[in-house]
C-alpha atoms as a PDB file:
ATOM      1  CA  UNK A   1     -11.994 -12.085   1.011  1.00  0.00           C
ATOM      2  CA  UNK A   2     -10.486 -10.628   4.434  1.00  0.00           C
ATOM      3  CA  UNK A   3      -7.197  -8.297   4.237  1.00  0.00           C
ATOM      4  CA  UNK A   4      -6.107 -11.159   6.714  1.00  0.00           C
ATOM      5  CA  UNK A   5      -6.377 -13.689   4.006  1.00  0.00           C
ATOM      6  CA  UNK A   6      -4.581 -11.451   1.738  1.00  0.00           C
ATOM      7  CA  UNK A   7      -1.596 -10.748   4.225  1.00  0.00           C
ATOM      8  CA  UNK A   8      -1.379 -14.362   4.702  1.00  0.00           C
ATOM      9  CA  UNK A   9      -0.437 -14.936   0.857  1.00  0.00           C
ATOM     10  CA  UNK A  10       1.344 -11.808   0.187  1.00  0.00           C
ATOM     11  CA  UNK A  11       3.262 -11.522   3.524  1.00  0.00           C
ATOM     12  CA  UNK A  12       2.980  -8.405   6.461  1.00  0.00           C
ATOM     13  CA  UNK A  13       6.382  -6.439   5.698  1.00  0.00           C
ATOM     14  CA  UNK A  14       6.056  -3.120   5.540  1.00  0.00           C
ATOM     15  CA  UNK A  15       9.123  -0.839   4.158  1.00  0.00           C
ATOM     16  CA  UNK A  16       8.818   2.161   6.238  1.00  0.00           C
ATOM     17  CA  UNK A  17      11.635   5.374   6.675  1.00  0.00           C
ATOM     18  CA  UNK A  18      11.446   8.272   8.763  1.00  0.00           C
ATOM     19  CA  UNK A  19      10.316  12.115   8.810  1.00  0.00           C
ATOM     20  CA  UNK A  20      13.518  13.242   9.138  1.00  0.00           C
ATOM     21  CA  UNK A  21      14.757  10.999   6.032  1.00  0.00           C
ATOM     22  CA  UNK A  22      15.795  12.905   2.715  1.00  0.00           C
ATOM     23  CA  UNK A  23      13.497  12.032  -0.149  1.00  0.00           C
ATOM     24  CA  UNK A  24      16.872  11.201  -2.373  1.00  0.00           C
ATOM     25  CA  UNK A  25      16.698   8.388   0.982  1.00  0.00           C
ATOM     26  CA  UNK A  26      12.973   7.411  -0.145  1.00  0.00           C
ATOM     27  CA  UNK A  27      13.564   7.317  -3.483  1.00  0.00           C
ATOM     28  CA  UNK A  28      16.448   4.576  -3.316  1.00  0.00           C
ATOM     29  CA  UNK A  29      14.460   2.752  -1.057  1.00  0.00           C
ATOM     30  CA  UNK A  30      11.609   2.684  -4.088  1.00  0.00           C
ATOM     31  CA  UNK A  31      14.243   1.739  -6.110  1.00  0.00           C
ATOM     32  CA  UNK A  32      15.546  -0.940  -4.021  1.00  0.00           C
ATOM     33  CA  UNK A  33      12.347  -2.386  -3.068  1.00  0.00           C
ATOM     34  CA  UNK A  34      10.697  -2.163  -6.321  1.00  0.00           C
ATOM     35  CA  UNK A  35       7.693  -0.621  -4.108  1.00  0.00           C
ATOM     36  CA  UNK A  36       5.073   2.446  -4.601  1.00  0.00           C
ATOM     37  CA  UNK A  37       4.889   3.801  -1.285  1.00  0.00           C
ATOM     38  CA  UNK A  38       6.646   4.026   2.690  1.00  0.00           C
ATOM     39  CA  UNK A  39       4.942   4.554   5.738  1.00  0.00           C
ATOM     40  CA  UNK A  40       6.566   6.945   7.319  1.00  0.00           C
ATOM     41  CA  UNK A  41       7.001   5.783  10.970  1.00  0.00           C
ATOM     42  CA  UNK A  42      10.186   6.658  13.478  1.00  0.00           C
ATOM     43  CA  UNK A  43       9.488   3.318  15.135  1.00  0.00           C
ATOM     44  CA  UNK A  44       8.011   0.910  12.221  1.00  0.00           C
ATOM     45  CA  UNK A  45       4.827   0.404  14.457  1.00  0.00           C
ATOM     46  CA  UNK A  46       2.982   3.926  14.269  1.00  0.00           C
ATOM     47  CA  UNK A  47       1.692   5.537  10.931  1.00  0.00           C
ATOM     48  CA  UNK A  48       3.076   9.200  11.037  1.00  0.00           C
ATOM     49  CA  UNK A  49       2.207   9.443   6.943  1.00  0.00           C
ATOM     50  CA  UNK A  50       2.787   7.565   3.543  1.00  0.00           C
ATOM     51  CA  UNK A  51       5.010   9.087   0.660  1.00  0.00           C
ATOM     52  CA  UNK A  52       4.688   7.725  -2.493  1.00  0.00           C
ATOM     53  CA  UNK A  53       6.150   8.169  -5.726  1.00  0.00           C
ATOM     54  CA  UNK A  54       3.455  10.655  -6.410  1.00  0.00           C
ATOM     55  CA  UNK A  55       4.342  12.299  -3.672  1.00  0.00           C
ATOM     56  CA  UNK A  56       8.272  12.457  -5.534  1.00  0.00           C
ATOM     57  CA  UNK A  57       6.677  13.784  -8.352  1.00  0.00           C
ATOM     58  CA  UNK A  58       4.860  16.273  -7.119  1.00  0.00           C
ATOM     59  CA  UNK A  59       7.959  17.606  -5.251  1.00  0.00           C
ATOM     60  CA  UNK A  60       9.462  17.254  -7.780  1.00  0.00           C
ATOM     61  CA  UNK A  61       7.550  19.718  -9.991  1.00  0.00           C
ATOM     62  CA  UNK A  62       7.137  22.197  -7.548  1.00  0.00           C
ATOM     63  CA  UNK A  63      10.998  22.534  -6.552  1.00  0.00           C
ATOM     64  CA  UNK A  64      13.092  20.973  -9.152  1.00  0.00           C
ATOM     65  CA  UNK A  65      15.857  19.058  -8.173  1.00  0.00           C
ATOM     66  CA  UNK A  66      16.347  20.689  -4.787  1.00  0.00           C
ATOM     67  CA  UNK A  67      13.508  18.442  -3.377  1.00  0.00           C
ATOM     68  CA  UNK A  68      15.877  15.583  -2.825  1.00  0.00           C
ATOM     69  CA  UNK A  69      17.768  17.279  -0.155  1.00  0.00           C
ATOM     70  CA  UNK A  70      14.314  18.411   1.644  1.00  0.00           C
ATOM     71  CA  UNK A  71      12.897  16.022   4.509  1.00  0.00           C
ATOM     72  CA  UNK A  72      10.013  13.505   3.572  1.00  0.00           C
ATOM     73  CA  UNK A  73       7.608  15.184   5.517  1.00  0.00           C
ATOM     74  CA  UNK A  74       7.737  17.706   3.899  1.00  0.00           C
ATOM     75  CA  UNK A  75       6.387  15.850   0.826  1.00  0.00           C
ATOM     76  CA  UNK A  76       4.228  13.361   2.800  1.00  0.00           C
ATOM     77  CA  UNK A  77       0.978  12.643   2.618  1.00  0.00           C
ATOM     78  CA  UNK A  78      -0.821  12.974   6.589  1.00  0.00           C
ATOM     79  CA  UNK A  79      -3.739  11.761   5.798  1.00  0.00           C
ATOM     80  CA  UNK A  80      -3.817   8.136   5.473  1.00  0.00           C
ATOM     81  CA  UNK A  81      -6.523   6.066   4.415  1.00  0.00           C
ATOM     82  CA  UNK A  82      -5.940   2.617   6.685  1.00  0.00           C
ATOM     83  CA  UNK A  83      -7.874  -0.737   7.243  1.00  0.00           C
ATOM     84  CA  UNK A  84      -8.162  -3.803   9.306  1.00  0.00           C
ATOM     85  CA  UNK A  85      -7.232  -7.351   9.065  1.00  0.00           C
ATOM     86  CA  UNK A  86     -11.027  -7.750   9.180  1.00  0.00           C
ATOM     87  CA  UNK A  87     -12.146  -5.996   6.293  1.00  0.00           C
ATOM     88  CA  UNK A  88     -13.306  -7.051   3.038  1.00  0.00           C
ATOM     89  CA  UNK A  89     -11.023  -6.621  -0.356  1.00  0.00           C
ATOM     90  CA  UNK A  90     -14.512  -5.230  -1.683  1.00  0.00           C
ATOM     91  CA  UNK A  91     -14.422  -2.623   0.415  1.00  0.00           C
ATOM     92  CA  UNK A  92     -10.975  -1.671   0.866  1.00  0.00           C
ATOM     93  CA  UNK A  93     -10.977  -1.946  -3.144  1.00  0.00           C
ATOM     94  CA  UNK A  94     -14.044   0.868  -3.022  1.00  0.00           C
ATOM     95  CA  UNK A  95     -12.263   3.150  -0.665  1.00  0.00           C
ATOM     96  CA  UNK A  96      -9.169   3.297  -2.810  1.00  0.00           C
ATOM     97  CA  UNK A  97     -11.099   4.234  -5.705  1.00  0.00           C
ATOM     98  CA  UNK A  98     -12.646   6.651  -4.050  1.00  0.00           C
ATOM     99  CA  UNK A  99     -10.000   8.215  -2.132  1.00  0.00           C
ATOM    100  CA  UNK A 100      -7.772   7.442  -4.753  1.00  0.00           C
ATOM    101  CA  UNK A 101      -5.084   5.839  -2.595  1.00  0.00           C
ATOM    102  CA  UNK A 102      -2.528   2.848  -4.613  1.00  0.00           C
ATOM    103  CA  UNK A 103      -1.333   1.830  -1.085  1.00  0.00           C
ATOM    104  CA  UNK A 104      -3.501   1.403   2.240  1.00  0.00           C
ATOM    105  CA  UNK A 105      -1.575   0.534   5.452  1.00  0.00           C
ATOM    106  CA  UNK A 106      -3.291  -2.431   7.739  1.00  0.00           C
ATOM    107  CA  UNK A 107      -3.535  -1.499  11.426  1.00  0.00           C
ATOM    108  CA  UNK A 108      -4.407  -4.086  13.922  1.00  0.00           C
ATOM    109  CA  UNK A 109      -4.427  -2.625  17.533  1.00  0.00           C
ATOM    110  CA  UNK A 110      -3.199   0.510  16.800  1.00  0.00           C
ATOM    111  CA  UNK A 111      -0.201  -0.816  15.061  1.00  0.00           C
ATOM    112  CA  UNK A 112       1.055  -1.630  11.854  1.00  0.00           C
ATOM    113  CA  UNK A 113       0.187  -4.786  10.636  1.00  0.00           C
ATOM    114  CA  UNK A 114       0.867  -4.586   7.308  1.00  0.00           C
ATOM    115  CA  UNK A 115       0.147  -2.594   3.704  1.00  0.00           C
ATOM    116  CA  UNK A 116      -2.274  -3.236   0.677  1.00  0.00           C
ATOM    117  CA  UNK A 117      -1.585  -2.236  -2.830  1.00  0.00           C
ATOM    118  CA  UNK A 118      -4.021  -1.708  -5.293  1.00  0.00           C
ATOM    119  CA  UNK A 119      -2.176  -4.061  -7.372  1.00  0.00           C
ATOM    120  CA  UNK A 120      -2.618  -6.787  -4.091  1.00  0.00           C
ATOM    121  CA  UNK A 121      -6.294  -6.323  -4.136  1.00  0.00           C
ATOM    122  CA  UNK A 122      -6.535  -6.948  -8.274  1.00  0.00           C
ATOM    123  CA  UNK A 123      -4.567  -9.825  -7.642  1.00  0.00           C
ATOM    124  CA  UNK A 124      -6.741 -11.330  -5.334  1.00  0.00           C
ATOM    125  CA  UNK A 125     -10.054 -10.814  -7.155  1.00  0.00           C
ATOM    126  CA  UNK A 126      -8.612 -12.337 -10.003  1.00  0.00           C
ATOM    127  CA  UNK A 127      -7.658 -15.286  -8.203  1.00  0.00           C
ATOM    128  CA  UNK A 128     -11.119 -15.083  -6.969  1.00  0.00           C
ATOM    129  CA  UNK A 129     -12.917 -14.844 -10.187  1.00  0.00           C
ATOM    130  CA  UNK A 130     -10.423 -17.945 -11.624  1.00  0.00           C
ATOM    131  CA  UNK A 131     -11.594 -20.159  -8.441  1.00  0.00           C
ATOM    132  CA  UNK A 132     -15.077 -19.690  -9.886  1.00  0.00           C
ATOM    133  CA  UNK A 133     -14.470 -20.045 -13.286  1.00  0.00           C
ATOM    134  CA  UNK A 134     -12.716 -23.479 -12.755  1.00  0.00           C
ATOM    135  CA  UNK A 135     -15.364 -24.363 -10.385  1.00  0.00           C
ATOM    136  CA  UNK A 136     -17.880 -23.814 -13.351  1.00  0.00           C
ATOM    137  CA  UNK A 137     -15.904 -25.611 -15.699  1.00  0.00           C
ATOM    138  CA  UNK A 138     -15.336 -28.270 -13.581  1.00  0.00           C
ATOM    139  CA  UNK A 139     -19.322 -28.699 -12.817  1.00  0.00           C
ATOM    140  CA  UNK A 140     -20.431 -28.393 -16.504  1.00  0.00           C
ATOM    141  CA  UNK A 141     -17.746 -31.186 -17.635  1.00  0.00           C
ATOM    142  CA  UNK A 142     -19.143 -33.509 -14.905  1.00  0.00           C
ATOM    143  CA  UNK A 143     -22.578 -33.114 -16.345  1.00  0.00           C
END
Protein backbone atom coordinates (compact mmCIF):
# COMPACT_ATOMS: atom_id res chain seq x y z
CA UNK A 1 0.00 0.00 0.00
CA UNK A 2 1.09 3.76 -0.88
CA UNK A 3 1.38 6.43 2.13
CA UNK A 4 -1.14 8.16 -0.35
CA UNK A 5 -3.63 5.46 0.20
CA UNK A 6 -3.06 5.66 3.80
CA UNK A 7 -3.51 9.58 4.02
CA UNK A 8 -6.59 9.15 2.10
CA UNK A 9 -8.25 6.97 5.02
CA UNK A 10 -6.62 8.49 7.92
CA UNK A 11 -6.73 12.17 6.77
CA UNK A 12 -3.42 14.81 6.04
CA UNK A 13 -3.61 17.07 9.34
CA UNK A 14 -0.67 17.57 10.84
CA UNK A 15 -0.53 19.25 14.54
CA UNK A 16 2.53 21.25 14.34
CA UNK A 17 3.91 24.26 17.07
CA UNK A 18 6.84 26.31 16.88
CA UNK A 19 10.66 26.55 18.05
CA UNK A 20 10.07 29.22 20.09
CA UNK A 21 6.98 27.33 21.86
CA UNK A 22 7.47 26.21 25.63
CA UNK A 23 7.37 22.45 25.97
CA UNK A 24 4.57 22.97 28.95
CA UNK A 25 2.88 24.48 25.20
CA UNK A 26 3.72 20.94 23.51
CA UNK A 27 2.74 18.99 26.11
CA UNK A 28 -0.99 20.36 26.26
CA UNK A 29 -1.13 20.13 22.75
CA UNK A 30 -0.30 16.09 23.29
CA UNK A 31 -2.79 16.22 25.67
CA UNK A 32 -5.33 17.88 23.66
CA UNK A 33 -4.77 16.02 20.59
CA UNK A 34 -4.35 12.70 22.06
CA UNK A 35 -1.13 12.60 19.62
CA UNK A 36 2.69 11.27 19.99
CA UNK A 37 4.53 13.79 18.22
CA UNK A 38 4.56 17.79 16.51
CA UNK A 39 6.41 18.89 13.72
CA UNK A 40 7.91 21.68 14.62
CA UNK A 41 7.37 24.22 11.77
CA UNK A 42 6.96 28.33 12.16
CA UNK A 43 4.79 28.17 9.05
CA UNK A 44 2.97 24.54 9.15
CA UNK A 45 4.55 23.82 5.63
CA UNK A 46 8.42 23.33 6.42
CA UNK A 47 9.82 20.55 8.80
CA UNK A 48 12.24 22.48 11.21
CA UNK A 49 12.14 19.11 13.70
CA UNK A 50 9.64 16.67 15.50
CA UNK A 51 9.29 16.55 19.43
CA UNK A 52 7.73 13.80 20.81
CA UNK A 53 6.78 12.65 24.06
CA UNK A 54 10.11 10.98 24.25
CA UNK A 55 11.55 13.90 23.60
CA UNK A 56 9.37 15.29 27.09
CA UNK A 57 10.78 12.60 28.82
CA UNK A 58 14.03 12.85 28.15
CA UNK A 59 13.93 16.58 29.15
CA UNK A 60 12.42 15.74 31.56
CA UNK A 61 15.06 13.54 33.23
CA UNK A 62 17.81 15.58 32.47
CA UNK A 63 16.34 18.96 34.03
CA UNK A 64 13.49 18.17 36.24
CA UNK A 65 10.66 20.24 36.15
CA UNK A 66 12.41 23.33 34.82
CA UNK A 67 12.19 21.83 31.25
CA UNK A 68 8.69 23.09 30.80
CA UNK A 69 9.66 26.64 30.76
CA UNK A 70 12.67 25.85 28.17
CA UNK A 71 11.89 26.28 24.28
CA UNK A 72 11.04 23.05 22.19
CA UNK A 73 14.02 23.21 20.32
CA UNK A 74 15.79 22.80 22.71
CA UNK A 75 14.34 19.29 23.24
CA UNK A 76 13.68 18.58 19.53
CA UNK A 77 14.68 16.08 17.56
CA UNK A 78 16.58 17.71 13.97
CA UNK A 79 16.88 14.89 12.37
CA UNK A 80 13.80 13.70 10.85
CA UNK A 81 13.21 10.62 9.15
CA UNK A 82 10.42 11.72 6.26
CA UNK A 83 8.65 9.96 3.24
CA UNK A 84 6.58 10.43 0.20
CA UNK A 85 3.07 9.99 -0.80
CA UNK A 86 4.66 7.42 -3.12
CA UNK A 87 6.18 5.10 -0.89
CA UNK A 88 5.28 1.79 0.25
CA UNK A 89 3.88 1.08 4.05
CA UNK A 90 6.57 -1.84 3.74
CA UNK A 91 9.11 0.33 3.56
CA UNK A 92 8.26 3.21 5.56
CA UNK A 93 7.30 0.35 8.22
CA UNK A 94 11.25 -0.92 7.80
CA UNK A 95 12.71 2.49 8.20
CA UNK A 96 10.89 3.12 11.44
CA UNK A 97 12.12 0.05 12.85
CA UNK A 98 15.25 0.76 12.00
CA UNK A 99 15.59 4.27 12.84
CA UNK A 100 13.34 3.76 15.50
CA UNK A 101 11.02 6.67 14.70
CA UNK A 102 6.84 6.23 16.08
CA UNK A 103 6.02 9.23 13.79
CA UNK A 104 7.36 9.97 10.10
CA UNK A 105 6.24 13.28 8.49
CA UNK A 106 5.01 12.97 4.58
CA UNK A 107 6.59 15.60 2.32
CA UNK A 108 5.29 16.09 -1.11
CA UNK A 109 7.20 18.95 -2.95
CA UNK A 110 9.10 20.06 -0.30
CA UNK A 111 6.15 20.54 1.91
CA UNK A 112 4.25 18.96 4.44
CA UNK A 113 1.80 16.73 3.33
CA UNK A 114 1.02 14.93 6.11
CA UNK A 115 2.41 12.44 9.17
CA UNK A 116 2.54 8.55 9.66
CA UNK A 117 2.40 6.83 12.95
CA UNK A 118 3.62 3.61 13.60
CA UNK A 119 0.33 2.82 14.93
CA UNK A 120 -1.16 4.11 11.12
CA UNK A 121 1.07 1.72 9.39
CA UNK A 122 -0.09 -1.47 11.84
CA UNK A 123 -3.39 -0.43 11.11
CA UNK A 124 -3.15 -0.67 7.62
CA UNK A 125 -1.38 -4.04 7.34
CA UNK A 126 -3.91 -5.43 9.38
CA UNK A 127 -6.56 -4.28 7.25
CA UNK A 128 -4.42 -5.70 4.62
CA UNK A 129 -3.90 -9.09 6.00
CA UNK A 130 -8.04 -9.19 6.89
CA UNK A 131 -8.74 -8.32 2.99
CA UNK A 132 -6.86 -11.56 2.33
CA UNK A 133 -8.08 -13.60 4.86
CA UNK A 134 -11.77 -12.91 3.82
CA UNK A 135 -10.76 -13.27 0.32
CA UNK A 136 -9.57 -16.89 1.29
CA UNK A 137 -12.51 -17.64 3.14
CA UNK A 138 -14.65 -16.46 0.72
CA UNK A 139 -12.87 -18.72 -2.17
CA UNK A 140 -12.73 -21.95 -0.06
CA UNK A 141 -16.64 -21.63 0.87
CA UNK A 142 -17.41 -21.26 -2.88
CA UNK A 143 -15.61 -24.48 -3.56
Amino acid sequence: MRIAALLEAKGTAVATIGADATVADAVVALCRQRIGALVVSSDGRHIEGIVSERDVIRGLNDLGGAIMEQSVSSVMSTTVHTCSPDDDTDSLMSTMTEQRVRHVPVVSDGELAGIVSIGDVVKSRIDELQTDRDKLVEYINAR
